[in-house]
PDB file of N, CA and C in Angstrom:
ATOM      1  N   UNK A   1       0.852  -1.176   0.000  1.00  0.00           N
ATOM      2  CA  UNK A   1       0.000   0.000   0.000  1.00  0.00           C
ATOM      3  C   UNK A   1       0.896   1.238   0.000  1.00  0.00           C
ATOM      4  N   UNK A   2       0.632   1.891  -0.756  1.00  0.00           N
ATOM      5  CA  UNK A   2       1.678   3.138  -1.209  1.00  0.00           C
ATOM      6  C   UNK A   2       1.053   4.408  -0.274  1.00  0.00           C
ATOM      7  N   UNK A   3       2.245   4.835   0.677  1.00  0.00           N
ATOM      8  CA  UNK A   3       1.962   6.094   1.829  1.00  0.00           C
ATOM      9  C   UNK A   3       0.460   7.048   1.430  1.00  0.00           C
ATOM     10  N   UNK A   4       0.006   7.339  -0.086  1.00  0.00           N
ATOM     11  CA  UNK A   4      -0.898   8.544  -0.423  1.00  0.00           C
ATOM     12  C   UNK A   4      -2.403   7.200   0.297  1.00  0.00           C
ATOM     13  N   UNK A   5      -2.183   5.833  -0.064  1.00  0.00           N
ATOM     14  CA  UNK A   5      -3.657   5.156  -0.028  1.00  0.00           C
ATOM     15  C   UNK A   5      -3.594   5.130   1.618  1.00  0.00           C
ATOM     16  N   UNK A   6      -2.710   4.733   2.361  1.00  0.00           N
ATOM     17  CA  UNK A   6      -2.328   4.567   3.747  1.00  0.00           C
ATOM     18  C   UNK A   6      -2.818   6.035   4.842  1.00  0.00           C
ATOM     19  N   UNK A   7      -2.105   7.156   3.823  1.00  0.00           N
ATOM     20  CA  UNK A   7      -3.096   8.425   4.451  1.00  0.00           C
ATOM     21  C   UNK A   7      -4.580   8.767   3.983  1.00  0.00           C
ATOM     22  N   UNK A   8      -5.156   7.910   3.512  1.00  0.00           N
ATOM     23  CA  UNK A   8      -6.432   7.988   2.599  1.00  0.00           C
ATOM     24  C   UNK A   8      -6.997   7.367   3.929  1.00  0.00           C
ATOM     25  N   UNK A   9      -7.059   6.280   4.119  1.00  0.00           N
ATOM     26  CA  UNK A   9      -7.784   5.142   5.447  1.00  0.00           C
ATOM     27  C   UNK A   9      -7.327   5.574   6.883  1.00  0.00           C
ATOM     28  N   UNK A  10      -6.504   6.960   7.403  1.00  0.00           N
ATOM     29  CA  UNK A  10      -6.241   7.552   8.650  1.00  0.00           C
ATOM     30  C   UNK A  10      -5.514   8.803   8.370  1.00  0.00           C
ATOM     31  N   UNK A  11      -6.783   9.520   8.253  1.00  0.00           N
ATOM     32  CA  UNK A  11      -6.383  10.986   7.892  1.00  0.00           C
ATOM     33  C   UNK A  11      -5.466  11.360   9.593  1.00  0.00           C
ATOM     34  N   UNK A  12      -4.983  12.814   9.715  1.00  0.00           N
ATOM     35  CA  UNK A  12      -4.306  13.345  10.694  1.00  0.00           C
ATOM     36  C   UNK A  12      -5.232  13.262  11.751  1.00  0.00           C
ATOM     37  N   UNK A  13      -4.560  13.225  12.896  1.00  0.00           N
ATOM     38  CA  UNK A  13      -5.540  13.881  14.083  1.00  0.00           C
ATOM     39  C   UNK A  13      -5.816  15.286  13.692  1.00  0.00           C
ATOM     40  N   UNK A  14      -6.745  15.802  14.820  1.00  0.00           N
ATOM     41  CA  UNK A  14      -7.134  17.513  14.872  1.00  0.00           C
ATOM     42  C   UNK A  14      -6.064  18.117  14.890  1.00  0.00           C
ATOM     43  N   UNK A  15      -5.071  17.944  15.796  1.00  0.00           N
ATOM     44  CA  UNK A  15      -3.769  18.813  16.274  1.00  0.00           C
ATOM     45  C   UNK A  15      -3.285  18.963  14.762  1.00  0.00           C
ATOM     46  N   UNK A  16      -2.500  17.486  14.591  1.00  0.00           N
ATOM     47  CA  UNK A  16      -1.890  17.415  13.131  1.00  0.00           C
ATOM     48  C   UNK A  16      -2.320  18.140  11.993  1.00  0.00           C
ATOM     49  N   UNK A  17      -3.795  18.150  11.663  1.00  0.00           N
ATOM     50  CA  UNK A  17      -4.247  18.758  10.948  1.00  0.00           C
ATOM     51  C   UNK A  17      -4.576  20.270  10.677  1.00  0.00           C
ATOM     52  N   UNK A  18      -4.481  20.622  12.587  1.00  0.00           N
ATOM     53  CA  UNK A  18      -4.468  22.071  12.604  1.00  0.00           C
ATOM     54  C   UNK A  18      -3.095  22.667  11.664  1.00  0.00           C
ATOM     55  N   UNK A  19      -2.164  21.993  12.231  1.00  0.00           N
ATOM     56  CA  UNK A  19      -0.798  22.544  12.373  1.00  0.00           C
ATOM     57  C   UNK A  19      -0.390  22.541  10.566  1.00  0.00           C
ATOM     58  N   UNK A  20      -0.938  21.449   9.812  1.00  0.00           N
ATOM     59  CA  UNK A  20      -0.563  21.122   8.838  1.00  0.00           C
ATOM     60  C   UNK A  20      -1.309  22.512   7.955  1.00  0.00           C
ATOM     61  N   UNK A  21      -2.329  22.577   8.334  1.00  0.00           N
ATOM     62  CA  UNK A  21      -3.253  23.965   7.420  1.00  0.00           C
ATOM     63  C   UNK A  21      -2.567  25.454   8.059  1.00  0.00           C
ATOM     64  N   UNK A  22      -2.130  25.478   9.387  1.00  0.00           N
ATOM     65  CA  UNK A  22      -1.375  26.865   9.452  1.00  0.00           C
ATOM     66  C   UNK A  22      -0.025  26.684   8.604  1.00  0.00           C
ATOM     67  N   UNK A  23       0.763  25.516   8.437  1.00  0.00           N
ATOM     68  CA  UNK A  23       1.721  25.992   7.909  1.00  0.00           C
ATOM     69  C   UNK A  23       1.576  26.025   6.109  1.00  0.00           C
ATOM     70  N   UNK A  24       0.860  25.373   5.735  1.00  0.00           N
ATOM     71  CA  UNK A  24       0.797  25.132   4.506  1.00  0.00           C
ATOM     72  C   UNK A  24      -0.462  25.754   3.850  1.00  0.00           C
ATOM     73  N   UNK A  25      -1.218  26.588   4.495  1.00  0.00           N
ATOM     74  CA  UNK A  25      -2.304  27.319   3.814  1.00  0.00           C
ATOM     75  C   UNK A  25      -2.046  28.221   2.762  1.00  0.00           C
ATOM     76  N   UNK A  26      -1.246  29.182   3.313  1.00  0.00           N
ATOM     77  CA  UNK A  26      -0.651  29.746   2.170  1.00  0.00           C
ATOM     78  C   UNK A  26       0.562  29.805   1.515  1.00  0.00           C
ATOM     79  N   UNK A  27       1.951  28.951   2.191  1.00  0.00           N
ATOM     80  CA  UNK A  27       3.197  28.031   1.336  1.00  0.00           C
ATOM     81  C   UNK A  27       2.772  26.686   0.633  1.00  0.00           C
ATOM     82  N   UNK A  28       2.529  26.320  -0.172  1.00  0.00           N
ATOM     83  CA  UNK A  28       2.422  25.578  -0.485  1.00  0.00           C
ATOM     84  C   UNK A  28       3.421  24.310  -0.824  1.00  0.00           C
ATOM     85  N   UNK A  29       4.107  24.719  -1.446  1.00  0.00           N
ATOM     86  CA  UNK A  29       5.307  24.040  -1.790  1.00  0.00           C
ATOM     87  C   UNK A  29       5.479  23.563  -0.727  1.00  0.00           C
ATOM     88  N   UNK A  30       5.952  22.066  -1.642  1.00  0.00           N
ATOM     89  CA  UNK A  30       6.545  20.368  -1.252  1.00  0.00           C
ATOM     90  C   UNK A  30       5.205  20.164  -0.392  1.00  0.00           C
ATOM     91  N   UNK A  31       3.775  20.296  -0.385  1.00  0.00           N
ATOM     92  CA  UNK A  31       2.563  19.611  -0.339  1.00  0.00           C
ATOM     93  C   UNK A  31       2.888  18.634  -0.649  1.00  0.00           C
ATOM     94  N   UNK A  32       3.072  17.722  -1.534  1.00  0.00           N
ATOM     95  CA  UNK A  32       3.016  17.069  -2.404  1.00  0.00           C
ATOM     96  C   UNK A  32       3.750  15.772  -1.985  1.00  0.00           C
ATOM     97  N   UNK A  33       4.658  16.466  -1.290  1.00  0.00           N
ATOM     98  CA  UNK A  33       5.552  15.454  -0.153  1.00  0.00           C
ATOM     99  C   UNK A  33       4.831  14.767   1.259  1.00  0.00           C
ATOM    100  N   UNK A  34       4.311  15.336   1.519  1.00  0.00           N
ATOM    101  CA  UNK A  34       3.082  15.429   2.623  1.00  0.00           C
ATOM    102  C   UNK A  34       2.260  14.475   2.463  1.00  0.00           C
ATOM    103  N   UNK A  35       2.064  13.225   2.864  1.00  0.00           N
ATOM    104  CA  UNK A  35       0.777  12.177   2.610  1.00  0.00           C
ATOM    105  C   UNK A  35       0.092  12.894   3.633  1.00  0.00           C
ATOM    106  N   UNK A  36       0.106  13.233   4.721  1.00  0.00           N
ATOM    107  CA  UNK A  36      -1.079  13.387   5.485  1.00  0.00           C
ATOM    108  C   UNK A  36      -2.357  14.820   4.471  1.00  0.00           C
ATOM    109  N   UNK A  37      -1.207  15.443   3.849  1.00  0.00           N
ATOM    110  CA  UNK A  37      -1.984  16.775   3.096  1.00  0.00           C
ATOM    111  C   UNK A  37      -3.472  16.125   2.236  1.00  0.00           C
ATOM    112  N   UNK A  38      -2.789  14.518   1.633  1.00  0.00           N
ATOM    113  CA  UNK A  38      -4.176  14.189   0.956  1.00  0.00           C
ATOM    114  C   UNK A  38      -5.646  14.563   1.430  1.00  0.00           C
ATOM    115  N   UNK A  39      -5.416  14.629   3.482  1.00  0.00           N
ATOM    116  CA  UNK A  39      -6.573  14.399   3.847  1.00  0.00           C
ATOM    117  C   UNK A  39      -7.074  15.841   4.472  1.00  0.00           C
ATOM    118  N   UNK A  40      -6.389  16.849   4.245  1.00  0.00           N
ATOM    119  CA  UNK A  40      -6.351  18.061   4.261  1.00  0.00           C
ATOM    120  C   UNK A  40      -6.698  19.028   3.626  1.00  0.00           C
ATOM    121  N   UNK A  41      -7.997  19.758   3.759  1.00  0.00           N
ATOM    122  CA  UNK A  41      -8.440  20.858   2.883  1.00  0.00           C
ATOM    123  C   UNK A  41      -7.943  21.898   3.400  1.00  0.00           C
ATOM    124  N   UNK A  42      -7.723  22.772   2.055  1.00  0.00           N
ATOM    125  CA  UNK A  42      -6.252  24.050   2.715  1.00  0.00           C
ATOM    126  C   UNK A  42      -7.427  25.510   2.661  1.00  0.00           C
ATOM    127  N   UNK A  43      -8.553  24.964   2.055  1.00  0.00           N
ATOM    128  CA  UNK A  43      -9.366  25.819   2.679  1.00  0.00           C
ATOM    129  C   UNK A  43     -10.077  26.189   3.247  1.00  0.00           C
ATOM    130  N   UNK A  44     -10.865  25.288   4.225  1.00  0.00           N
ATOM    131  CA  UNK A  44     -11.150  25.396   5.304  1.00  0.00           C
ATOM    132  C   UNK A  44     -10.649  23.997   6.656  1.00  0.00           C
ATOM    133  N   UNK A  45      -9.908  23.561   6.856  1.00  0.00           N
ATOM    134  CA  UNK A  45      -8.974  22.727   7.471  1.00  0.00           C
ATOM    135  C   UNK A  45      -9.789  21.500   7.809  1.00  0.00           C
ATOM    136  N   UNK A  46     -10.604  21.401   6.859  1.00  0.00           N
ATOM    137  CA  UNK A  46     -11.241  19.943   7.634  1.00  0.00           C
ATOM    138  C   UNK A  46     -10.315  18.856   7.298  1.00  0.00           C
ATOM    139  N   UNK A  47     -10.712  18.009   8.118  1.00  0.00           N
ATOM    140  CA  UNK A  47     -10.223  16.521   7.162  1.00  0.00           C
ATOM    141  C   UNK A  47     -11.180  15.664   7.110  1.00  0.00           C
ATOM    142  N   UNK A  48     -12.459  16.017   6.780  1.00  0.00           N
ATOM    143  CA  UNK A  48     -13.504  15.431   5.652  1.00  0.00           C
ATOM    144  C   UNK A  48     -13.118  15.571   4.342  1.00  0.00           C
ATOM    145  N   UNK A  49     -12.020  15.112   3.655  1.00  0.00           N
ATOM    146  CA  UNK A  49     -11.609  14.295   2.648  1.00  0.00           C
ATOM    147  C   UNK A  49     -11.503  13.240   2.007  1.00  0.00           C
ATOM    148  N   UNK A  50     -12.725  13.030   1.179  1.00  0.00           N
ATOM    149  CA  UNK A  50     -12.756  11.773   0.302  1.00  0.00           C
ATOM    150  C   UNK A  50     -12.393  11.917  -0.955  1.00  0.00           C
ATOM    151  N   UNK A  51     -12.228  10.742  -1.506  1.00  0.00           N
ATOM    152  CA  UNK A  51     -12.071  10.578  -3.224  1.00  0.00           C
ATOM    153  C   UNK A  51     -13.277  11.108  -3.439  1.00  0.00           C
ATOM    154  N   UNK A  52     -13.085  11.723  -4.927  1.00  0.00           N
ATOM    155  CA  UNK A  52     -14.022  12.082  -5.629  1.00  0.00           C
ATOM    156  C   UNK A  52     -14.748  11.266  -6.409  1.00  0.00           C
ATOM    157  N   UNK A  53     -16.244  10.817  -6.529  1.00  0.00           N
ATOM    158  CA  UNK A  53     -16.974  10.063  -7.126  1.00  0.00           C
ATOM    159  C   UNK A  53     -16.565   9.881  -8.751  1.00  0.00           C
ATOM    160  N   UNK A  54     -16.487   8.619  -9.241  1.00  0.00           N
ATOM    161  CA  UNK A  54     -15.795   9.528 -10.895  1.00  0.00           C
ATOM    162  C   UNK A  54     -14.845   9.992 -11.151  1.00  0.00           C
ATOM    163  N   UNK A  55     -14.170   9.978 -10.154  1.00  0.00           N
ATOM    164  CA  UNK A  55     -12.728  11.188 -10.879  1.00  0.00           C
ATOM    165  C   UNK A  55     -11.600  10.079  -9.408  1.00  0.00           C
ATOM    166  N   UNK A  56     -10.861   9.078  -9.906  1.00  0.00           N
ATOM    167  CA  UNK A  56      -9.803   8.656  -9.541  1.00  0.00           C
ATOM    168  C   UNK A  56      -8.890   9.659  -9.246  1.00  0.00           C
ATOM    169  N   UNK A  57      -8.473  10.555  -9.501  1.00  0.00           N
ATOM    170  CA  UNK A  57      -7.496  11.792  -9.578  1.00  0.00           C
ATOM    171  C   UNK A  57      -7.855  12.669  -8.873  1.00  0.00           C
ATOM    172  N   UNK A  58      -8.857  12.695  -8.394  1.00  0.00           N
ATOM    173  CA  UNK A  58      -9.776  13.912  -7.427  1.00  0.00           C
ATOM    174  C   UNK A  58      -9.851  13.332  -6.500  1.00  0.00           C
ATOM    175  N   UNK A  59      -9.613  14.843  -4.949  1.00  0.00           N
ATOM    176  CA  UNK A  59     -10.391  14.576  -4.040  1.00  0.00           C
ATOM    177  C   UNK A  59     -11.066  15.585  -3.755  1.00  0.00           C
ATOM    178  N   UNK A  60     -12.402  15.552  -2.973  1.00  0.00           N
ATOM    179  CA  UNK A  60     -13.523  16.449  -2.554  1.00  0.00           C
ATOM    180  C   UNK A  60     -13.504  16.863  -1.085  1.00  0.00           C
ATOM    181  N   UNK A  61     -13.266  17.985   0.136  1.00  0.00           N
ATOM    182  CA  UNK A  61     -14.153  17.943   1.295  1.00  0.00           C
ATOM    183  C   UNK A  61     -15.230  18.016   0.965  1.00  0.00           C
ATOM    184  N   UNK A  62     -15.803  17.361   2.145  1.00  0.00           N
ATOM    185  CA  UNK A  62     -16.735  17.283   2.320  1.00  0.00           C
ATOM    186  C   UNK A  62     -18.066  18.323   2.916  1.00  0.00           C
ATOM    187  N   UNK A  63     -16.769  19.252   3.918  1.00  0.00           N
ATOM    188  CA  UNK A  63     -17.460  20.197   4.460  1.00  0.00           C
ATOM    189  C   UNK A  63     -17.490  21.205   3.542  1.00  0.00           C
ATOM    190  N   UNK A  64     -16.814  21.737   2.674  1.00  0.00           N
ATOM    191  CA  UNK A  64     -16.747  22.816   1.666  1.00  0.00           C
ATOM    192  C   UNK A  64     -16.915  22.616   0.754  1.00  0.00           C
ATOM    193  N   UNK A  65     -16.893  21.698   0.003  1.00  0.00           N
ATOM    194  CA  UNK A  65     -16.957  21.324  -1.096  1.00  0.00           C
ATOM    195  C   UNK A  65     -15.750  21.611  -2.752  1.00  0.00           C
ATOM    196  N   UNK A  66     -14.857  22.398  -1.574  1.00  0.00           N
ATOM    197  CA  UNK A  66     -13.364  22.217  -2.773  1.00  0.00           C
ATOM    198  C   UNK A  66     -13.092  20.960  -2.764  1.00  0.00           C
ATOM    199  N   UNK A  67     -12.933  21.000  -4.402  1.00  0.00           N
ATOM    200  CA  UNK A  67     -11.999  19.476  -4.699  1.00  0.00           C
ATOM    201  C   UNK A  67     -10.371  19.832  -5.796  1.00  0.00           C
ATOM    202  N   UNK A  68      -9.577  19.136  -5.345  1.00  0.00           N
ATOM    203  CA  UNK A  68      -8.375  19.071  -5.726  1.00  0.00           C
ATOM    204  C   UNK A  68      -7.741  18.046  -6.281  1.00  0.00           C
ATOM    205  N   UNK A  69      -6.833  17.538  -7.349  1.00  0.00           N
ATOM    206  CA  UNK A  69      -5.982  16.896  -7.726  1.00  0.00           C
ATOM    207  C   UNK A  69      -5.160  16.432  -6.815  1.00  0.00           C
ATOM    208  N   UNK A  70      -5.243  15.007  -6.463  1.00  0.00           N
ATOM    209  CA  UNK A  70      -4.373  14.402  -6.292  1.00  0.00           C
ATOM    210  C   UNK A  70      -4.019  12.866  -5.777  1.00  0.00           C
ATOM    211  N   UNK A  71      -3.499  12.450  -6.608  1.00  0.00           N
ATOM    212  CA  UNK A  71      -2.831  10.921  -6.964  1.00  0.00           C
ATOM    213  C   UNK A  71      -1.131  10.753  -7.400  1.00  0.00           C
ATOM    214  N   UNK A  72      -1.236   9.372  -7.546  1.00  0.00           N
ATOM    215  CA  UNK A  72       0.411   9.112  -7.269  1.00  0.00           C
ATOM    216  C   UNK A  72       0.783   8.477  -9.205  1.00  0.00           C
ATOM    217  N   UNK A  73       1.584   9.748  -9.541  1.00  0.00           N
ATOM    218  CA  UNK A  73       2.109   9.692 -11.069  1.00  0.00           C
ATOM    219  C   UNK A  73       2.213   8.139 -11.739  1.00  0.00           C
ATOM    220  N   UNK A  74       1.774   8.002 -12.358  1.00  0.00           N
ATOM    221  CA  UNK A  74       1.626   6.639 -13.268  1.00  0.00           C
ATOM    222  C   UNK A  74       2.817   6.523 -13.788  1.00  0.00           C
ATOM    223  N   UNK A  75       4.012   7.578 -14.371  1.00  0.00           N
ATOM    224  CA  UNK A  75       5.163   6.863 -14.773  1.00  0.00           C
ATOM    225  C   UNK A  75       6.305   7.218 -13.861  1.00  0.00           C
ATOM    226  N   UNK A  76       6.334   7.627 -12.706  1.00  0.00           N
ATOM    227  CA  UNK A  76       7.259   7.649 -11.598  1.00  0.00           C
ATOM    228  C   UNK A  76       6.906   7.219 -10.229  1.00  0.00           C
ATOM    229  N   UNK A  77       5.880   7.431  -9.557  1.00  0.00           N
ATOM    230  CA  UNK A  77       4.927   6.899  -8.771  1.00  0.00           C
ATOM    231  C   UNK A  77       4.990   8.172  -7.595  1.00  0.00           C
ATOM    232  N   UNK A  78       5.820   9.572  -7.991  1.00  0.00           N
ATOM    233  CA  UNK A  78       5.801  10.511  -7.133  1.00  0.00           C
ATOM    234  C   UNK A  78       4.100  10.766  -6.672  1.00  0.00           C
ATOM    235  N   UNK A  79       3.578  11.404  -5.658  1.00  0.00           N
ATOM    236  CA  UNK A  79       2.611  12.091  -5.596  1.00  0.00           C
ATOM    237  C   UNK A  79       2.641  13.423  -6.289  1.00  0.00           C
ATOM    238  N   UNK A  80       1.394  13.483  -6.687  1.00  0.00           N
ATOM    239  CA  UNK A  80       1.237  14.834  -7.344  1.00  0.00           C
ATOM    240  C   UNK A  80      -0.006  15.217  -7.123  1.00  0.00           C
ATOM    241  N   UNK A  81       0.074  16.664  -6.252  1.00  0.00           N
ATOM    242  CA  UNK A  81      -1.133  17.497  -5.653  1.00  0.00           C
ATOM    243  C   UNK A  81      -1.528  18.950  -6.608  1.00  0.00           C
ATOM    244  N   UNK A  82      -2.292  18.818  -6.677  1.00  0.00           N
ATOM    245  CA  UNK A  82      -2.734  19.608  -7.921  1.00  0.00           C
ATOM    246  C   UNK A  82      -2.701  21.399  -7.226  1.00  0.00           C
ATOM    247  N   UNK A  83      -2.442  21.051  -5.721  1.00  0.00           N
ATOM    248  CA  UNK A  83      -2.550  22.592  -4.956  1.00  0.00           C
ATOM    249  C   UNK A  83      -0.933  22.774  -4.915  1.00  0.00           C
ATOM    250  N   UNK A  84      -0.135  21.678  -5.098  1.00  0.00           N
ATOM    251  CA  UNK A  84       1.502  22.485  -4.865  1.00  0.00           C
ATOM    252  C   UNK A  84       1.520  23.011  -6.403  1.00  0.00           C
ATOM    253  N   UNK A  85       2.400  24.386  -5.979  1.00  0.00           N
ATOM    254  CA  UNK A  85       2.956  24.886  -7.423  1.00  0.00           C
ATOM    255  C   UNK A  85       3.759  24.012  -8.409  1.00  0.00           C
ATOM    256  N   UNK A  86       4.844  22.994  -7.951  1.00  0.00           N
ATOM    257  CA  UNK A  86       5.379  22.295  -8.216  1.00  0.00           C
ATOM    258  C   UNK A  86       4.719  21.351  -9.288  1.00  0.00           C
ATOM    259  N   UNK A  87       3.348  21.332  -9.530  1.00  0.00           N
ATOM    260  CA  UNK A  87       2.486  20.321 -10.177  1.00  0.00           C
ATOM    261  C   UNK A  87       1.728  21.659 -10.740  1.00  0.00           C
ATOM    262  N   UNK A  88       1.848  22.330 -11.885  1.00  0.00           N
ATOM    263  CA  UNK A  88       1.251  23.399 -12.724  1.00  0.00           C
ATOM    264  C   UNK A  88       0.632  22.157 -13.333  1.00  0.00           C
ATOM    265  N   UNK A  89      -0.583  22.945 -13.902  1.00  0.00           N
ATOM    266  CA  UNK A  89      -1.855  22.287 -14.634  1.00  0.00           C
ATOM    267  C   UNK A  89      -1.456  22.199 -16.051  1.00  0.00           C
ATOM    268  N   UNK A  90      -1.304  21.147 -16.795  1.00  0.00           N
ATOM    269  CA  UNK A  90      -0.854  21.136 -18.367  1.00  0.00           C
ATOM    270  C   UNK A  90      -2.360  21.403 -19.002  1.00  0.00           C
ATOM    271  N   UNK A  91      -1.785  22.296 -20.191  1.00  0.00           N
ATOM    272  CA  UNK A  91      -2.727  23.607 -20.518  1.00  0.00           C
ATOM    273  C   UNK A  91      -3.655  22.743 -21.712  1.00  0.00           C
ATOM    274  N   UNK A  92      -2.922  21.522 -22.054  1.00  0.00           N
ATOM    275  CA  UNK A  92      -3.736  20.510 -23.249  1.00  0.00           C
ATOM    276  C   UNK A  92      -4.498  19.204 -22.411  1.00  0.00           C
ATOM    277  N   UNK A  93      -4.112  18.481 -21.304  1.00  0.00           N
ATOM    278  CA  UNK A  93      -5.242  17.952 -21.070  1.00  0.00           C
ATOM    279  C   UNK A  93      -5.491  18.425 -19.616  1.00  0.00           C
ATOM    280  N   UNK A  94      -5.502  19.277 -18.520  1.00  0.00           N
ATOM    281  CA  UNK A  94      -5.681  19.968 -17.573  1.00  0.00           C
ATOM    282  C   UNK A  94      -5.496  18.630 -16.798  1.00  0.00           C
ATOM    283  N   UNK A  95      -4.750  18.027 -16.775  1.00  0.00           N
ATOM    284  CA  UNK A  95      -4.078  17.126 -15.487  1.00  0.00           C
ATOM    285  C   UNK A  95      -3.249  18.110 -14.861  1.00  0.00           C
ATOM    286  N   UNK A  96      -2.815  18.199 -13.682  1.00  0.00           N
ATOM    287  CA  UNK A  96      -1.453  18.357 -12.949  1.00  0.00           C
ATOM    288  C   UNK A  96      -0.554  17.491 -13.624  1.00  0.00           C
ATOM    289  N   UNK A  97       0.961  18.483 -14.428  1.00  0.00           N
ATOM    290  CA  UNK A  97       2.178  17.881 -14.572  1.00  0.00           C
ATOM    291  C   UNK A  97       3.035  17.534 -13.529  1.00  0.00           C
ATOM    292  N   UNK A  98       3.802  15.996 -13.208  1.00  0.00           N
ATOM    293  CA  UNK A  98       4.547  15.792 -11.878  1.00  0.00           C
ATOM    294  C   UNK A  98       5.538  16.305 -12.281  1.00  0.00           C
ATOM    295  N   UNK A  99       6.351  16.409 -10.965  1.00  0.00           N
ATOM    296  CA  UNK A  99       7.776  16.876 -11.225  1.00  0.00           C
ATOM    297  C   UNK A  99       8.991  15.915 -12.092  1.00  0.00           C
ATOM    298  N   UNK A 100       8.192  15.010 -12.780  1.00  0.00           N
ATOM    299  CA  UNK A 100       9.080  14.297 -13.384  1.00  0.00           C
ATOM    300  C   UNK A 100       8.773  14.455 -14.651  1.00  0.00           C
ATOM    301  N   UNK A 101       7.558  15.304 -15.184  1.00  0.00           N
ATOM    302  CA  UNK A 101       7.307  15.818 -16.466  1.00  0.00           C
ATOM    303  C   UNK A 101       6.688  15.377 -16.935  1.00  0.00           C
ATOM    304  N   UNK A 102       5.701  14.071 -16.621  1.00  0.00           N
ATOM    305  CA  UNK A 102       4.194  13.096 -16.929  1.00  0.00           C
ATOM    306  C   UNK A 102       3.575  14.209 -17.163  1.00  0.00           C
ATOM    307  N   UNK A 103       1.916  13.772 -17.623  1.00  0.00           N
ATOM    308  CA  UNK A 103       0.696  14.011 -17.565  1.00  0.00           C
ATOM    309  C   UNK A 103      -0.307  13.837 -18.005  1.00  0.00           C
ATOM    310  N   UNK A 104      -1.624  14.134 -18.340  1.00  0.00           N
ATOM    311  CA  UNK A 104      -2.179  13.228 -19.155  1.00  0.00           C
ATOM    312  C   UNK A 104      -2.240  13.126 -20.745  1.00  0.00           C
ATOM    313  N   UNK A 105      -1.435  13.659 -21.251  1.00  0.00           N
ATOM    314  CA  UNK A 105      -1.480  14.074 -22.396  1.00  0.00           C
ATOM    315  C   UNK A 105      -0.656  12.401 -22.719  1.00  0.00           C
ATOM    316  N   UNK A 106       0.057  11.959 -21.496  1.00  0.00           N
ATOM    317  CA  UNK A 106       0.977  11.128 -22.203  1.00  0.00           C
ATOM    318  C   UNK A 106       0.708   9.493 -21.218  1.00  0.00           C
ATOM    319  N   UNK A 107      -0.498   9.195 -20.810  1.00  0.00           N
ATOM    320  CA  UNK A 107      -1.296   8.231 -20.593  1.00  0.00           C
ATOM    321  C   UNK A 107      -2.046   7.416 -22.047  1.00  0.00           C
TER     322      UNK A 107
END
């Protein structure tokens, strides 16, 4: 089980999760590094975070209803969060590009 599915089935505690949304609300960068971030909405700090119905690549809170990119790269197996800068949106099929230069253009 790869760390992103492992933080999927035990999101952060409250504390953890507080701490994780003050520091990373508005730095973003190396999110992406972060398994606990999967379960982390950076805009309003819940961790009512599920997959998105339909969309393998998505996740949704629950309490707000932002949903974000993010899954683990098909040809490197990095995570890639569609909220770190590090993962810009490719402008031909609007996947998040990983830092290894995938995306969906090339699935």
């Amino acid at each position: 089980m790869s760390p992103e599915q492992k933080a999927n089935l035990n999101p952060p505690d409250r504390e953890t999760a507080k701490r994780l949304f003050a520091e990373h609300r508005t730095e973003r960068d190396g999110i992406r590094d972060i398994p606990a971030m999967a379960s982390v909405c950076l805009i309003c700090g819940s961790v009512h975070v599920a997959p998105m119905a339909g969309n393998d690549k998505k996740r949704v809170c629950l309490d707000c209803g932002f949903a974000f990119y993010r899954y683990d790269c098909k040809a490197c197996g990095t995570a890639i969060d569609g909220r770190d800068p590090a993962n810009p949106i490719c402008p031909t099929c609007h996947n998040p590009v990983c830092t290894c230069g995938a995306c969906g253009c090339r699935e």
